[in-house]
N, C-alpha and C. Protein backbone atom coordinates (compact mmCIF):
# COMPACT_ATOMS: atom_id res chain seq x y z
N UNK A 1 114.86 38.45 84.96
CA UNK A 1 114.66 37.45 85.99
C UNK A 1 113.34 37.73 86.69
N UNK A 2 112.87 36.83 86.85
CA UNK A 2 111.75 36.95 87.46
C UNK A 2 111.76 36.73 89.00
N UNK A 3 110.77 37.11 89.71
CA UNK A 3 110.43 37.65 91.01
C UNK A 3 110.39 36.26 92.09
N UNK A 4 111.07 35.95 93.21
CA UNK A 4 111.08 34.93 94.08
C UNK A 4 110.65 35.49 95.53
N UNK A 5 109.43 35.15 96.01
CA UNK A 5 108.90 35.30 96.81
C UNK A 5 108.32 34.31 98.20
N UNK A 6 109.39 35.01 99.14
CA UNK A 6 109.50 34.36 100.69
C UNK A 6 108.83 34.72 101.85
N UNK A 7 108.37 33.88 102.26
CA UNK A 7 107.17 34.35 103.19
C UNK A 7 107.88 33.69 104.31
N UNK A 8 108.55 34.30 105.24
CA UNK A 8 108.79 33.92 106.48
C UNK A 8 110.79 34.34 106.63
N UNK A 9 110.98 35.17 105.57
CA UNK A 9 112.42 35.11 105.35
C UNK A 9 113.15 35.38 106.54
N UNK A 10 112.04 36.11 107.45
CA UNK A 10 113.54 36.84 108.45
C UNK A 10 112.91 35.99 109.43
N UNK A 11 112.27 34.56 109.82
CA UNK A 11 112.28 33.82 110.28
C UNK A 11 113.50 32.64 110.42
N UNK A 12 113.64 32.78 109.30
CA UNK A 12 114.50 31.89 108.59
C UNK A 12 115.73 32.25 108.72
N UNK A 13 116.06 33.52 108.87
CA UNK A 13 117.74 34.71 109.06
C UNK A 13 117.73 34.39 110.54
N UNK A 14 116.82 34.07 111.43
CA UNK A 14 116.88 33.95 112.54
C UNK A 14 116.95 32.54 113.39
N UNK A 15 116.65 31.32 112.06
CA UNK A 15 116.97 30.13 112.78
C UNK A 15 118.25 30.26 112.38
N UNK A 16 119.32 30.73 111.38
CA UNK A 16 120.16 30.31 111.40
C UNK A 16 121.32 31.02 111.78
N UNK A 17 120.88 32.32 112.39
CA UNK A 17 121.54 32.97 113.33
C UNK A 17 121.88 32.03 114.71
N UNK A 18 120.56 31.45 115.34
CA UNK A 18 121.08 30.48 116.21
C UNK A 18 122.21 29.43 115.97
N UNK A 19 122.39 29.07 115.18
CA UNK A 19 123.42 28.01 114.89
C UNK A 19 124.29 28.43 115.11
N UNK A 20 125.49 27.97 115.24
CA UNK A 20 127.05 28.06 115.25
C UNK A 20 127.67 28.54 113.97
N UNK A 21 128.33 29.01 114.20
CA UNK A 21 128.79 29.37 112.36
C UNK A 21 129.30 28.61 111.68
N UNK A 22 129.80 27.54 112.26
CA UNK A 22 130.30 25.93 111.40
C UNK A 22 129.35 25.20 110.71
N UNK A 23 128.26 25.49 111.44
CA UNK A 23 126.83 24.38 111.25
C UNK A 23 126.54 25.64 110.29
N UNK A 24 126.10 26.95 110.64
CA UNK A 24 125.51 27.49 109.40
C UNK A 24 126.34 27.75 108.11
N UNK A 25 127.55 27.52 108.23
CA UNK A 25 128.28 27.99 106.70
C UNK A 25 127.89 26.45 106.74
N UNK A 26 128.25 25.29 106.82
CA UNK A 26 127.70 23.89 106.49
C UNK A 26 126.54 23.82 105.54
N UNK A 27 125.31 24.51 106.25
CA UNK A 27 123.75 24.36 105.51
C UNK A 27 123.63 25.40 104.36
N UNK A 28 124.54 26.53 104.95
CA UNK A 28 124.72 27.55 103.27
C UNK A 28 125.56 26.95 102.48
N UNK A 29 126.48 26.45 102.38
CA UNK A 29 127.18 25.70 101.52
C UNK A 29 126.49 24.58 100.66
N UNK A 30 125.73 23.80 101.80
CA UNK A 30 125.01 23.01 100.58
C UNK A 30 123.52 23.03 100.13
N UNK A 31 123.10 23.98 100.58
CA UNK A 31 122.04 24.85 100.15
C UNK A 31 122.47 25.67 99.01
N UNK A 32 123.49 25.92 99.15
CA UNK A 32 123.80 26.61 97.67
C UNK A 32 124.56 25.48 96.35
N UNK A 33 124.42 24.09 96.87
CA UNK A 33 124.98 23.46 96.50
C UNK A 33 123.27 22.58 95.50
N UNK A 34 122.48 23.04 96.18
CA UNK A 34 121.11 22.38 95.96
C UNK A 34 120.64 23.32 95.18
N UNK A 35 121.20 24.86 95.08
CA UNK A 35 120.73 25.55 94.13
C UNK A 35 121.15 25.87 92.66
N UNK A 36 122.45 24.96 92.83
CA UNK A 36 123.69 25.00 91.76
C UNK A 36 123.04 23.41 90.74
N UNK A 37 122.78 22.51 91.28
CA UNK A 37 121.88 21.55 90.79
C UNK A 37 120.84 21.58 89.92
N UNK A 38 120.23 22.72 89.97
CA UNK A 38 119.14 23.54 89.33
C UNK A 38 119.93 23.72 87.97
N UNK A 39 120.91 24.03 88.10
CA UNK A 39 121.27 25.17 87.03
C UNK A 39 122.40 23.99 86.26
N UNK A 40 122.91 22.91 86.57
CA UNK A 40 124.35 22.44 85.91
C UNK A 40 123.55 21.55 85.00
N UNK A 41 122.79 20.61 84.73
CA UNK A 41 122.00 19.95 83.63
C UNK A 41 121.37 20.92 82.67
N UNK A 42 121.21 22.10 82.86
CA UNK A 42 121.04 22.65 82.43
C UNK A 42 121.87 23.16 81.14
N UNK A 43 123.33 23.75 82.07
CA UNK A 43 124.36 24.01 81.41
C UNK A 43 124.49 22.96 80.07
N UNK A 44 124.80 21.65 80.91
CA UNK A 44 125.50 20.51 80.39
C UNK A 44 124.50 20.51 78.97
N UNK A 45 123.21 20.73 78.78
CA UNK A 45 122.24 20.43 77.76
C UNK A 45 122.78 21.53 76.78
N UNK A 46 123.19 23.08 77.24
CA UNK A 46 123.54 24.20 76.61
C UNK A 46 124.57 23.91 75.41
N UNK A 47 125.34 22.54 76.32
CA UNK A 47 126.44 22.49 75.37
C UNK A 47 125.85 21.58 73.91
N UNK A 48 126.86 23.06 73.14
CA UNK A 48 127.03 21.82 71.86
C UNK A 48 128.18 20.92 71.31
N UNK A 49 127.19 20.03 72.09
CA UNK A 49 128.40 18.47 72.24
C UNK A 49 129.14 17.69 71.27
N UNK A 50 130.39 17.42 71.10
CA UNK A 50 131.29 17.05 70.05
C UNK A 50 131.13 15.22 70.57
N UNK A 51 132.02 15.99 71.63
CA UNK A 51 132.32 14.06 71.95
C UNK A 51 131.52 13.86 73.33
N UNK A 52 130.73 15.23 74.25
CA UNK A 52 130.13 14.92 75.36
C UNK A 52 131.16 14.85 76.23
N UNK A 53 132.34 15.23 76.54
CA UNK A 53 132.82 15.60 77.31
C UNK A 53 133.24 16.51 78.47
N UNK A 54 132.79 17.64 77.38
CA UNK A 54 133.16 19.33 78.25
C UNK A 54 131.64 19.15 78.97
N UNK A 55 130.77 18.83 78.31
CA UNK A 55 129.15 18.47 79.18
C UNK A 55 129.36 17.45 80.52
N UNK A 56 130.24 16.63 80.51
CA UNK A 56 130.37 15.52 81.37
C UNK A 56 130.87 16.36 82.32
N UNK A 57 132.18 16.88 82.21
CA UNK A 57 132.76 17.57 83.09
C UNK A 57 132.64 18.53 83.73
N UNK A 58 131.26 19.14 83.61
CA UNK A 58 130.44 19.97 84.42
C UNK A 58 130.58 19.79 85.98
N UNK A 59 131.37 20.09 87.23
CA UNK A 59 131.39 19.51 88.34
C UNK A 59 130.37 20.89 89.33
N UNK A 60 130.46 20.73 90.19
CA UNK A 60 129.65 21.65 91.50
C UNK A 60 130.64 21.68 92.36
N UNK A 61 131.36 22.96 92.68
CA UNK A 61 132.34 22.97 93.84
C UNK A 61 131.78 23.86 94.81
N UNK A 62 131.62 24.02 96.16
CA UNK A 62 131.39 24.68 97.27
C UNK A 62 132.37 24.96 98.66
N UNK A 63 132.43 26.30 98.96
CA UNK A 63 133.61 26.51 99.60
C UNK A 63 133.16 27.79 100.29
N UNK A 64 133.53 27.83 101.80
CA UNK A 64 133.18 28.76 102.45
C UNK A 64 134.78 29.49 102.82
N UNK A 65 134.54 30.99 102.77
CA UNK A 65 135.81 31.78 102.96
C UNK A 65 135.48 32.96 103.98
N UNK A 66 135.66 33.25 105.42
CA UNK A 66 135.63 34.23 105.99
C UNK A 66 134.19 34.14 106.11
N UNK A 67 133.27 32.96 106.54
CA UNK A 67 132.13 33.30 106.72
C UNK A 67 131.44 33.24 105.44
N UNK A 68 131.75 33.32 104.55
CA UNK A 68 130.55 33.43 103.23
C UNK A 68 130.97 31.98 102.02
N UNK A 69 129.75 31.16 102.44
CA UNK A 69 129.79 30.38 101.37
C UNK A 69 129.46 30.36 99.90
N UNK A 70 130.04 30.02 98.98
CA UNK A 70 130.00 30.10 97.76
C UNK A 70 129.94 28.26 97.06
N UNK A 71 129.18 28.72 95.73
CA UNK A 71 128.99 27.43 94.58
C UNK A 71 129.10 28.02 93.74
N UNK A 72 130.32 27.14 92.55
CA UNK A 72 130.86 27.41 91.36
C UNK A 72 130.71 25.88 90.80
N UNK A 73 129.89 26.51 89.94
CA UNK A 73 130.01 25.46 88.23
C UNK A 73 131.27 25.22 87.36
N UNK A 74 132.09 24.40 87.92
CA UNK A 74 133.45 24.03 87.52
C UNK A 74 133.82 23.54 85.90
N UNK A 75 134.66 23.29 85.31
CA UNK A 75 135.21 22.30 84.41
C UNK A 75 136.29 21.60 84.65
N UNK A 76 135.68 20.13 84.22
CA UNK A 76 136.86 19.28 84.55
C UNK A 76 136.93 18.47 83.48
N UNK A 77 138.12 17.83 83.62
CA UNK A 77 138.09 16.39 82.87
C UNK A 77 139.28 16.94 81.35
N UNK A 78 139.31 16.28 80.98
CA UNK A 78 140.02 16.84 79.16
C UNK A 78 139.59 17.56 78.64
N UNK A 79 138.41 18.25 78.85
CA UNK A 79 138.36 19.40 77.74
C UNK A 79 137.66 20.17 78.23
N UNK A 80 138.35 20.57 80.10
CA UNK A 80 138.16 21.91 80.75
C UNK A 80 138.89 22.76 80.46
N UNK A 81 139.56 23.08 79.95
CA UNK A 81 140.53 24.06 79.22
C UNK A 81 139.80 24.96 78.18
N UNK A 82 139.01 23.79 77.55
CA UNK A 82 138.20 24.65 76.18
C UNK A 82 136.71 24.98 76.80
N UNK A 83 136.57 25.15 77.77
CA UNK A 83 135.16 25.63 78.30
C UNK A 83 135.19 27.59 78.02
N UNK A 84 136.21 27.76 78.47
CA UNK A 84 136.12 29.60 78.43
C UNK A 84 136.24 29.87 76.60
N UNK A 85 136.63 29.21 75.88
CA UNK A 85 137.00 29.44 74.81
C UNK A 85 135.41 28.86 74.10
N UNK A 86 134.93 28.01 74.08
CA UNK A 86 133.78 27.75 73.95
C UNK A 86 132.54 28.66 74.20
N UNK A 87 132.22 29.56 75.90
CA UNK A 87 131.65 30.37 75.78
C UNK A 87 131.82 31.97 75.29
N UNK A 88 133.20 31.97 75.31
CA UNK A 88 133.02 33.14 74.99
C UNK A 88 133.55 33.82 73.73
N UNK A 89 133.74 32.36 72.76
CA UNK A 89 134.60 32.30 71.85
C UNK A 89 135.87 32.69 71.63
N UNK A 90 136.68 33.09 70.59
CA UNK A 90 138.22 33.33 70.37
C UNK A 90 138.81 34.29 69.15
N UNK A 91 139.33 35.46 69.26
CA UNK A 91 139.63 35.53 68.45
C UNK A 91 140.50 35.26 67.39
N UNK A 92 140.44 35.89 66.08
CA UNK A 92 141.79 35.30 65.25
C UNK A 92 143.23 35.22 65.72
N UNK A 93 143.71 34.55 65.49
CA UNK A 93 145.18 33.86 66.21
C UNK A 93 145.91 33.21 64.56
N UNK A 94 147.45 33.04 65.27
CA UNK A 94 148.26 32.38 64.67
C UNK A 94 148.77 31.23 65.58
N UNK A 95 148.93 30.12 65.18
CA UNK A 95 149.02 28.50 65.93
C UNK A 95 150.59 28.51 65.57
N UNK A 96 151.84 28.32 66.01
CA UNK A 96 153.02 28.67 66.04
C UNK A 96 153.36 27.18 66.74
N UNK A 97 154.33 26.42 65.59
CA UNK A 97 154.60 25.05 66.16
C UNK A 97 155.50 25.07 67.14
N UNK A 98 155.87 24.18 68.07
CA UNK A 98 156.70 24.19 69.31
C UNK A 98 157.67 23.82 69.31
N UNK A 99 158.88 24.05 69.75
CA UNK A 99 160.13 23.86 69.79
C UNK A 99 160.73 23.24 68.10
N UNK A 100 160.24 23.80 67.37
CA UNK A 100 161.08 23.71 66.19
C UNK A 100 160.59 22.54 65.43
N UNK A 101 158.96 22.19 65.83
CA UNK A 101 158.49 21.62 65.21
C UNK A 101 157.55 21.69 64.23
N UNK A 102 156.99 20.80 64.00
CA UNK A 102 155.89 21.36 62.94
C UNK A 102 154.69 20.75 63.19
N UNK A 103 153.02 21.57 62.85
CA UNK A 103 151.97 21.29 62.91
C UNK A 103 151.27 20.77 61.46
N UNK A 104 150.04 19.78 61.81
CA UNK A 104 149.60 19.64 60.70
C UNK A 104 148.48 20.06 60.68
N UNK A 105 148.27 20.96 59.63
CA UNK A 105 147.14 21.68 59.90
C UNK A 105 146.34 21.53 58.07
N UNK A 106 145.67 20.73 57.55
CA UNK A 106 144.26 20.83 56.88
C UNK A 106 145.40 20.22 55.49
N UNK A 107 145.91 18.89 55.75
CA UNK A 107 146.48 18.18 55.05
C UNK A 107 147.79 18.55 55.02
N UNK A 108 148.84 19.46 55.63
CA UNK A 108 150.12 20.29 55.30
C UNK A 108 150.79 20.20 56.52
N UNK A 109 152.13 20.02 56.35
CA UNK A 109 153.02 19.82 57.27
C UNK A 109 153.46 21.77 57.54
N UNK A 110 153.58 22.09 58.66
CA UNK A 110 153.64 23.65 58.45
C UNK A 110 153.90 24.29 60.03
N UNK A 111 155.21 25.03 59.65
CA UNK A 111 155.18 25.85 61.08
C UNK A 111 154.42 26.56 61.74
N UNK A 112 153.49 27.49 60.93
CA UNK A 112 152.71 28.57 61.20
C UNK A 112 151.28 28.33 60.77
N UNK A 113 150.39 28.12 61.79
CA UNK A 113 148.76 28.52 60.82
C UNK A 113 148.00 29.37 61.47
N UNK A 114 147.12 30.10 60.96
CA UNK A 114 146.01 31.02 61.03
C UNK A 114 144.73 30.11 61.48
N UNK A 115 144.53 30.77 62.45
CA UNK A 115 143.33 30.16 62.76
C UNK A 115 142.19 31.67 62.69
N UNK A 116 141.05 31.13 62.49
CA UNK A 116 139.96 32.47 61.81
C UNK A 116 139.19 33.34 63.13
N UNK A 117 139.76 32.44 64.33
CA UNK A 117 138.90 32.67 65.58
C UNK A 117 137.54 31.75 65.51
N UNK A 118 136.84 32.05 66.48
CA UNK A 118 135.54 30.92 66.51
C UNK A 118 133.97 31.97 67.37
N UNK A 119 133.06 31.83 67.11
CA UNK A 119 132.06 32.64 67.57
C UNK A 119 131.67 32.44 69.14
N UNK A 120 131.35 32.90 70.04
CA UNK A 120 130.83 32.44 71.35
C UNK A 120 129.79 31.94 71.30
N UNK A 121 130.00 30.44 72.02
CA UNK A 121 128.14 29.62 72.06
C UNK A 121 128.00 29.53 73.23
N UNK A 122 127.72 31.27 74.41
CA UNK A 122 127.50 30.52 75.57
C UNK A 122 126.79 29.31 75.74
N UNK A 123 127.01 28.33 77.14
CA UNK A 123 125.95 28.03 77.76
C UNK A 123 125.98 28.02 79.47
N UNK A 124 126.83 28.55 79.71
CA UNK A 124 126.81 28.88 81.65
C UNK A 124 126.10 30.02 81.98
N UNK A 125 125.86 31.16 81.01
CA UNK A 125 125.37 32.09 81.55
C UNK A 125 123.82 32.32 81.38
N UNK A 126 123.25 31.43 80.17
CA UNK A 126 121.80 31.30 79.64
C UNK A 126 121.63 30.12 80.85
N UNK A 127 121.91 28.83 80.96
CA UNK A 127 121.65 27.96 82.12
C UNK A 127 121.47 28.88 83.52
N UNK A 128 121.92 29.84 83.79
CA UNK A 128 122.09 31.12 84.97
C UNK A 128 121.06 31.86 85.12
N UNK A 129 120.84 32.17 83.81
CA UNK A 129 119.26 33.37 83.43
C UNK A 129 118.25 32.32 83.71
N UNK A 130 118.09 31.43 83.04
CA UNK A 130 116.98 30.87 83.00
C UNK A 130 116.52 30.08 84.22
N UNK A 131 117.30 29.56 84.80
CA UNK A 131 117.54 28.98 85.68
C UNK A 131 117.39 29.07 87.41
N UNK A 132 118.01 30.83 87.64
CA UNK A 132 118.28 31.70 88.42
C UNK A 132 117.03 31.05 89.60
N UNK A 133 115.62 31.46 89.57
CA UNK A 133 114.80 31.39 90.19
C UNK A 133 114.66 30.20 90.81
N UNK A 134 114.46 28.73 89.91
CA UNK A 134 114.42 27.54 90.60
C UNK A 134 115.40 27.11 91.62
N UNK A 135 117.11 27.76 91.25
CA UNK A 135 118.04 27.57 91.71
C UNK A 135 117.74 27.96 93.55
N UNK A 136 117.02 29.95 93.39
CA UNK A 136 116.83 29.64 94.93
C UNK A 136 116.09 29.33 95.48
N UNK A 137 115.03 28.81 95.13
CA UNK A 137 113.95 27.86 95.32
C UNK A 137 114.42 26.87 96.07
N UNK A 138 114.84 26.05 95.37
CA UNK A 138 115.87 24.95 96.00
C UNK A 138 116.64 25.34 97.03
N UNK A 139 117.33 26.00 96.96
CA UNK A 139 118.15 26.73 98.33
C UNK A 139 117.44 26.61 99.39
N UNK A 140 116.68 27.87 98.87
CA UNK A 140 115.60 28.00 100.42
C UNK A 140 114.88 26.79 100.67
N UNK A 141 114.14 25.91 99.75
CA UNK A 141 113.62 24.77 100.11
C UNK A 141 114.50 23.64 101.36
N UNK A 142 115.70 23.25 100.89
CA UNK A 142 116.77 22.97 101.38
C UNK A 142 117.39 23.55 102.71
N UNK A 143 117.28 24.52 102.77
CA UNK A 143 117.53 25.40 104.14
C UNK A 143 116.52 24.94 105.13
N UNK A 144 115.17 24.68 104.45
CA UNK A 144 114.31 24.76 105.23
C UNK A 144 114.00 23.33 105.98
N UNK A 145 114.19 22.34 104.80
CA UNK A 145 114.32 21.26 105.30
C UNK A 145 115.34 21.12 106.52
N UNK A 146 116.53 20.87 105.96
CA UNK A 146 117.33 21.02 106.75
C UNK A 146 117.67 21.37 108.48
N UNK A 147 116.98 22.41 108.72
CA UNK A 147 116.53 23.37 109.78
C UNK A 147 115.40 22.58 110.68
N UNK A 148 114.52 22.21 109.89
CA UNK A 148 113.40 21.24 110.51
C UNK A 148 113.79 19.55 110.99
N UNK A 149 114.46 18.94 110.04
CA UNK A 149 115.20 17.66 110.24
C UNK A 149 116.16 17.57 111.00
N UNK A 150 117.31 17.87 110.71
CA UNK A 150 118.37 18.05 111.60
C UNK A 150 118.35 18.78 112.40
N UNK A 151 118.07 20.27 112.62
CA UNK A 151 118.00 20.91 114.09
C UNK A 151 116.70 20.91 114.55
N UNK A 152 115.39 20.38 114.49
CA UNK A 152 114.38 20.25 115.34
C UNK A 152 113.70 21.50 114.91
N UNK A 153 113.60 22.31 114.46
CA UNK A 153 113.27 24.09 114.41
C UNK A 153 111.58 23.34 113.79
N UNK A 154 111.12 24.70 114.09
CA UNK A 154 109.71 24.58 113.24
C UNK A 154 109.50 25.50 112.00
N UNK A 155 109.65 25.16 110.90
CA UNK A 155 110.12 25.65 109.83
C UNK A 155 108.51 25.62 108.29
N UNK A 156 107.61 24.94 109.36
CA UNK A 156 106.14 24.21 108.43
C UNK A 156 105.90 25.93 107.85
N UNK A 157 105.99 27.45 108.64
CA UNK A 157 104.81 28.09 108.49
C UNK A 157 105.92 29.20 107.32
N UNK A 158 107.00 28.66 107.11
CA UNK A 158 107.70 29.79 105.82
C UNK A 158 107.41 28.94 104.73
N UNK A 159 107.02 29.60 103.77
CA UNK A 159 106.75 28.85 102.25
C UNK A 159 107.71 30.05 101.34
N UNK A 160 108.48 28.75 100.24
CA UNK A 160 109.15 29.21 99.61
C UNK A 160 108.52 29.26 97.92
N UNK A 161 108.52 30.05 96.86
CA UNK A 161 107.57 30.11 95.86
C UNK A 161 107.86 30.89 94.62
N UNK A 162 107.76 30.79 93.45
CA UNK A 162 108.38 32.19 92.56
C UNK A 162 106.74 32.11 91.97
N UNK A 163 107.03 33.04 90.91
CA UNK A 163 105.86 33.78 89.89
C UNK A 163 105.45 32.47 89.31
């Protein structure tokens, strides 16, 4: 990862020390929500897309707990289930039909099949690497705005910047 460099940071620790802690988990929340943006088209491109779904269902969730806000790159939709299995692939398994039924598996009516496992194709954690820097770019950009617009602060003399 490469190097992100803030010029005015503990200026910036200090406008939002003034705030209330409602208002500042608020602007960290979606400041980290502006940095998660960076990174989910990203993802969504990572994927290798069948029907474009598990890509669709890429969501942005943000949630503050005890003071510390957090952003998670979600899965949703029909084929959030196969997102962990997708990156991190699967190993060999046996597919075991359900309640006394039977599966069809590669023209054959059949209780039991072997499946060979499948290889891992991340793409959440390469969208993450690559990504990482612009993501707090955006953040801090966003913070900064923010700070200047809505609370009045003077925010012109921190510049936010990577390599």
């Amino acid at each position: 990862m490469s190097e992100v460099h803030v010029k005015g940071l503990a200026d910036l620790q200090k406008y939002l020390d003034q705030l209330a802690p409602k208002l500042e988990a608020n602007v960290m929340r979606n400041a980290l929500r502006a940095g998660m943006k960076e990174i989910q088209p990203v993802a969504a491109q990572n994927i290798n897309n069948v029907s474009g779904l598990l890509a669709k269902g890429l969501k942005i969730k943000t949630s503050t707990r005890r003071g510390v806000a957090k952003a998670t790159l979600v899965t949703t939709g029909k084929h959030a289930f196969i997102a962990k299995w997708v990156e991190f692939g699967t190993a060999a398994h046996n597919i075991a039909a359900r309640n006394g039924g039977s599966l069809f598996f590669r023209g054959l009516f059949t209780k039991l099949a072997f499946h060979p496992g499948s290889r891992p194709k991340p793409f959440l954690r390469p969208a993450l690497d690559q990504q990482s820097q612009a993501a707090v770019i955006a953040a801090g950009n966003y913070i900064k705005k923010r700070l200047s617009t809505k609370f009045g602060l003077n925010t012109s003399h921190i510049e936010i910047g990577g390599d």
